[in-house]
C-alpha atoms as a PDB file:
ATOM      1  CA  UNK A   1     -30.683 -56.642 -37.363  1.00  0.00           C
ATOM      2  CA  UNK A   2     -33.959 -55.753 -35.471  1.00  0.00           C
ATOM      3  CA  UNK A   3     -36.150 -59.028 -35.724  1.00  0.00           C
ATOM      4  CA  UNK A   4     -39.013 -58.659 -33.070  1.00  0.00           C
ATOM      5  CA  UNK A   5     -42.001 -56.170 -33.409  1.00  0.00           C
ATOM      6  CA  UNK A   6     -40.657 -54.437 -29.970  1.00  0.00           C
ATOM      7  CA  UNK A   7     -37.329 -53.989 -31.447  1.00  0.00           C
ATOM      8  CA  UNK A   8     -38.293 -52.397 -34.424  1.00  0.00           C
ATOM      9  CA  UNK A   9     -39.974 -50.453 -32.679  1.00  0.00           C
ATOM     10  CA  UNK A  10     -37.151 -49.522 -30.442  1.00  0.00           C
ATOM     11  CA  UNK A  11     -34.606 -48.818 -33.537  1.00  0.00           C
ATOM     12  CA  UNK A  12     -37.537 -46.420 -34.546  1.00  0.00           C
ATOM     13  CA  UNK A  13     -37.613 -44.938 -31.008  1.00  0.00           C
ATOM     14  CA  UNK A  14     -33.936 -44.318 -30.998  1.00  0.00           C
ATOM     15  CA  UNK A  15     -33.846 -42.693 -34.434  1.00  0.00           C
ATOM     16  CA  UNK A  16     -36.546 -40.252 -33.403  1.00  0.00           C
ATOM     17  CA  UNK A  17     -34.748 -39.498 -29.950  1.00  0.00           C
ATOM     18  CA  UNK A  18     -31.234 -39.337 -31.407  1.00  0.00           C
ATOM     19  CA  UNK A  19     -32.690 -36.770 -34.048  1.00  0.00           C
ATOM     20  CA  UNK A  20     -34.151 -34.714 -31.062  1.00  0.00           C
ATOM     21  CA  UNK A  21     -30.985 -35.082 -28.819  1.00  0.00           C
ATOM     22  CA  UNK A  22     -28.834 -33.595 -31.854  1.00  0.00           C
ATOM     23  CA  UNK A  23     -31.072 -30.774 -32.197  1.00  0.00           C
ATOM     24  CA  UNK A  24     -30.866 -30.372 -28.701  1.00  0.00           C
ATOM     25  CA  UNK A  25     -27.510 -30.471 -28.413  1.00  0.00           C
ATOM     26  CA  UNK A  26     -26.508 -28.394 -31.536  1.00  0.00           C
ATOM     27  CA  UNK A  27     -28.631 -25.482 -29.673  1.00  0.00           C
ATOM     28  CA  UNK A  28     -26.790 -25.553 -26.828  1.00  0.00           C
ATOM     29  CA  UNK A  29     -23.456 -25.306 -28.720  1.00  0.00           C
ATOM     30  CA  UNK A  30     -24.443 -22.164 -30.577  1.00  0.00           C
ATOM     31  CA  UNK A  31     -25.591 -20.263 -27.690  1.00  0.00           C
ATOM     32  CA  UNK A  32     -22.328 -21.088 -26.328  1.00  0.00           C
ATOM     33  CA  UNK A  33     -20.414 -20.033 -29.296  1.00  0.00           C
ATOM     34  CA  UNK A  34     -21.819 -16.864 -28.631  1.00  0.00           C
ATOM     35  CA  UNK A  35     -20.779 -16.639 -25.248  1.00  0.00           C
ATOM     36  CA  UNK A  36     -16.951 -17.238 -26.256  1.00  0.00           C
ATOM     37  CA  UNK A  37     -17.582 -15.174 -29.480  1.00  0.00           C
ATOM     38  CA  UNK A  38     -18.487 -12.156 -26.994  1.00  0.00           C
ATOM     39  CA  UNK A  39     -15.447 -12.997 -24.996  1.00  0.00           C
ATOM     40  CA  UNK A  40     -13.098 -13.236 -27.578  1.00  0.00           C
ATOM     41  CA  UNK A  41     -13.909  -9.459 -28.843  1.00  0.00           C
ATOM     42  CA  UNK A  42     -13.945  -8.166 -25.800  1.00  0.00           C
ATOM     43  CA  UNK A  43     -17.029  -6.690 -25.199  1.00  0.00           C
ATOM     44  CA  UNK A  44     -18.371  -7.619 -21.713  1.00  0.00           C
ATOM     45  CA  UNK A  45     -22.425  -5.911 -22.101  1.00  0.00           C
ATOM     46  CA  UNK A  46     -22.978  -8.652 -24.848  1.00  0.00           C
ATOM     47  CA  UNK A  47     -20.471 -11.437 -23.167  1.00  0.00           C
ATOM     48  CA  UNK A  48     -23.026 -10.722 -19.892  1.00  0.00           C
ATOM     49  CA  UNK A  49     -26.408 -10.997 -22.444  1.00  0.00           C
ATOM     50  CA  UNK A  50     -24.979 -13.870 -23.904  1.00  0.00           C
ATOM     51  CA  UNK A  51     -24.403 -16.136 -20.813  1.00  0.00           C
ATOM     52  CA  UNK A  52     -27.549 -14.914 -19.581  1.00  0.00           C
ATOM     53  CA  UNK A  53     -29.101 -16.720 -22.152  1.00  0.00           C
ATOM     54  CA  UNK A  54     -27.048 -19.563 -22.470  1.00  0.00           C
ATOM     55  CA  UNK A  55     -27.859 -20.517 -18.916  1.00  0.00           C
ATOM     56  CA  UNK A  56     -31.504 -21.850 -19.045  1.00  0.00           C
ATOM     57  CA  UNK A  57     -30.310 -23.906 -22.302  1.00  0.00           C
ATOM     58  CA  UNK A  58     -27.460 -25.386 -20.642  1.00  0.00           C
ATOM     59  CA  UNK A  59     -30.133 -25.889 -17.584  1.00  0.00           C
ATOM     60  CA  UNK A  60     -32.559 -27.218 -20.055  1.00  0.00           C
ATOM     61  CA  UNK A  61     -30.315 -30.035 -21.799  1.00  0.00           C
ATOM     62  CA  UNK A  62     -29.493 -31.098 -18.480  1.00  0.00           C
ATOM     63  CA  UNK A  63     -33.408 -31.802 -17.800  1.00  0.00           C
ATOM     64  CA  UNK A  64     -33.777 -33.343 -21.251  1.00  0.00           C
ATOM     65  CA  UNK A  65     -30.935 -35.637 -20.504  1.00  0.00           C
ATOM     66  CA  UNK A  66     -28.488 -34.401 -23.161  1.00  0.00           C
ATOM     67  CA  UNK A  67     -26.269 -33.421 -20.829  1.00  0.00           C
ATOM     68  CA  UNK A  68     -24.415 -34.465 -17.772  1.00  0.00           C
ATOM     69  CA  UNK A  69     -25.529 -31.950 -14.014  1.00  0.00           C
ATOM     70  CA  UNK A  70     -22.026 -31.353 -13.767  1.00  0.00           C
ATOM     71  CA  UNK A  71     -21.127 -31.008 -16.922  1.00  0.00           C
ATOM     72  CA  UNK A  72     -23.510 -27.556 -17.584  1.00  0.00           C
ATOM     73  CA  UNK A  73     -22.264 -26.475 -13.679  1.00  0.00           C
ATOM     74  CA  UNK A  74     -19.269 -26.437 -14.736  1.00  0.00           C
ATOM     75  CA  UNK A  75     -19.421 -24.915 -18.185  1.00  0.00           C
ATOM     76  CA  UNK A  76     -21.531 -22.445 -16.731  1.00  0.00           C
ATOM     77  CA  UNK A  77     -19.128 -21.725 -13.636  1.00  0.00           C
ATOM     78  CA  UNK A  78     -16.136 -21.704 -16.271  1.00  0.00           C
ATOM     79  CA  UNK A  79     -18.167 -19.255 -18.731  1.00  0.00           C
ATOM     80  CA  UNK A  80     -18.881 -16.908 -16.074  1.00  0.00           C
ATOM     81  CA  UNK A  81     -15.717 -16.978 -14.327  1.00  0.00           C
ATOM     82  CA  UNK A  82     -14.609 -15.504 -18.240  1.00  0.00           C
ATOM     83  CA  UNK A  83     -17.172 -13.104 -18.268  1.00  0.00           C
ATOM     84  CA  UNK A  84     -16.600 -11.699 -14.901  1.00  0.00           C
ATOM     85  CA  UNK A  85     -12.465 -11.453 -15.727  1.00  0.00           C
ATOM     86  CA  UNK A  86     -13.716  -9.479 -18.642  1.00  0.00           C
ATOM     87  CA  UNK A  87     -15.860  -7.222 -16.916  1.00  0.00           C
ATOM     88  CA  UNK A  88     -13.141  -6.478 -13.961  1.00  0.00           C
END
Protein backbone atom coordinates (compact mmCIF):
# COMPACT_ATOMS: atom_id res chain seq x y z
CA UNK A 1 0.00 0.00 0.00
CA UNK A 2 1.00 3.59 -1.11
CA UNK A 3 2.31 5.30 2.19
CA UNK A 4 4.25 8.52 1.07
CA UNK A 5 2.53 11.72 -0.36
CA UNK A 6 4.69 11.08 -3.76
CA UNK A 7 3.38 7.67 -4.00
CA UNK A 8 -0.04 8.40 -3.73
CA UNK A 9 0.38 10.53 -5.96
CA UNK A 10 2.00 8.18 -8.34
CA UNK A 11 -0.88 5.34 -7.87
CA UNK A 12 -3.13 8.38 -8.91
CA UNK A 13 -0.83 9.12 -11.90
CA UNK A 14 -0.93 5.58 -13.07
CA UNK A 15 -4.71 5.23 -12.79
CA UNK A 16 -5.21 8.32 -14.91
CA UNK A 17 -2.51 7.12 -17.56
CA UNK A 18 -3.65 3.49 -17.60
CA UNK A 19 -7.31 4.87 -18.24
CA UNK A 20 -5.86 6.97 -21.21
CA UNK A 21 -3.56 4.12 -22.55
CA UNK A 22 -6.81 1.77 -22.70
CA UNK A 23 -8.65 4.27 -24.55
CA UNK A 24 -5.84 4.60 -26.65
CA UNK A 25 -5.35 1.33 -27.29
CA UNK A 26 -9.03 0.17 -27.71
CA UNK A 27 -9.02 2.87 -30.74
CA UNK A 28 -6.43 1.44 -32.39
CA UNK A 29 -8.00 -2.06 -32.26
CA UNK A 30 -11.24 -0.96 -33.86
CA UNK A 31 -9.78 0.80 -36.70
CA UNK A 32 -8.01 -2.33 -37.23
CA UNK A 33 -10.99 -4.48 -37.01
CA UNK A 34 -12.10 -2.62 -39.80
CA UNK A 35 -9.24 -3.16 -41.83
CA UNK A 36 -9.60 -7.13 -41.49
CA UNK A 37 -13.45 -6.69 -41.57
CA UNK A 38 -12.89 -5.09 -45.20
CA UNK A 39 -10.57 -7.91 -46.00
CA UNK A 40 -12.54 -10.60 -44.94
CA UNK A 41 -15.59 -9.51 -47.40
CA UNK A 42 -13.62 -8.90 -49.99
CA UNK A 43 -14.02 -5.61 -51.01
CA UNK A 44 -10.63 -3.93 -51.69
CA UNK A 45 -12.05 0.21 -52.24
CA UNK A 46 -13.06 0.05 -48.46
CA UNK A 47 -10.07 -2.53 -47.35
CA UNK A 48 -7.75 0.51 -49.11
CA UNK A 49 -10.00 3.46 -47.04
CA UNK A 50 -9.72 1.50 -44.12
CA UNK A 51 -5.88 1.07 -43.80
CA UNK A 52 -5.62 4.48 -44.90
CA UNK A 53 -7.00 5.44 -41.82
CA UNK A 54 -5.72 3.03 -39.60
CA UNK A 55 -2.23 4.19 -40.38
CA UNK A 56 -1.87 7.59 -38.54
CA UNK A 57 -3.57 5.72 -35.40
CA UNK A 58 -1.23 2.96 -35.45
CA UNK A 59 1.51 5.94 -36.05
CA UNK A 60 -0.08 7.83 -33.28
CA UNK A 61 -0.03 5.04 -30.41
CA UNK A 62 3.41 4.55 -31.28
CA UNK A 63 4.13 8.40 -30.32
CA UNK A 64 1.92 8.11 -27.25
CA UNK A 65 3.88 5.13 -26.16
CA UNK A 66 1.10 2.52 -26.34
CA UNK A 67 2.74 0.77 -28.71
CA UNK A 68 6.00 -0.76 -29.64
CA UNK A 69 7.90 1.16 -33.43
CA UNK A 70 8.01 -2.18 -34.68
CA UNK A 71 5.17 -3.45 -33.58
CA UNK A 72 2.72 -0.77 -35.79
CA UNK A 73 5.61 -1.33 -38.84
CA UNK A 74 4.84 -4.42 -38.88
CA UNK A 75 1.10 -4.55 -38.46
CA UNK A 76 0.98 -1.97 -40.92
CA UNK A 77 3.42 -3.82 -43.47
CA UNK A 78 1.30 -7.12 -42.72
CA UNK A 79 -2.16 -5.16 -43.25
CA UNK A 80 -1.10 -3.81 -46.43
CA UNK A 81 0.61 -6.69 -47.78
CA UNK A 82 -3.44 -8.13 -47.31
CA UNK A 83 -4.82 -5.31 -48.90
CA UNK A 84 -2.60 -5.25 -51.85
CA UNK A 85 -3.21 -9.39 -52.38
CA UNK A 86 -6.78 -8.32 -52.42
CA UNK A 87 -6.56 -5.70 -54.82
CA UNK A 88 -4.24 -7.87 -57.37
Amino acid sequence: MANTPQSKKRTRQNEARYAVNKARRSRIRTYLRKVEEAISAGDPAVAVEALKSAQPELARGVTKGVLHKNTASRKMSRLASRVKALSA
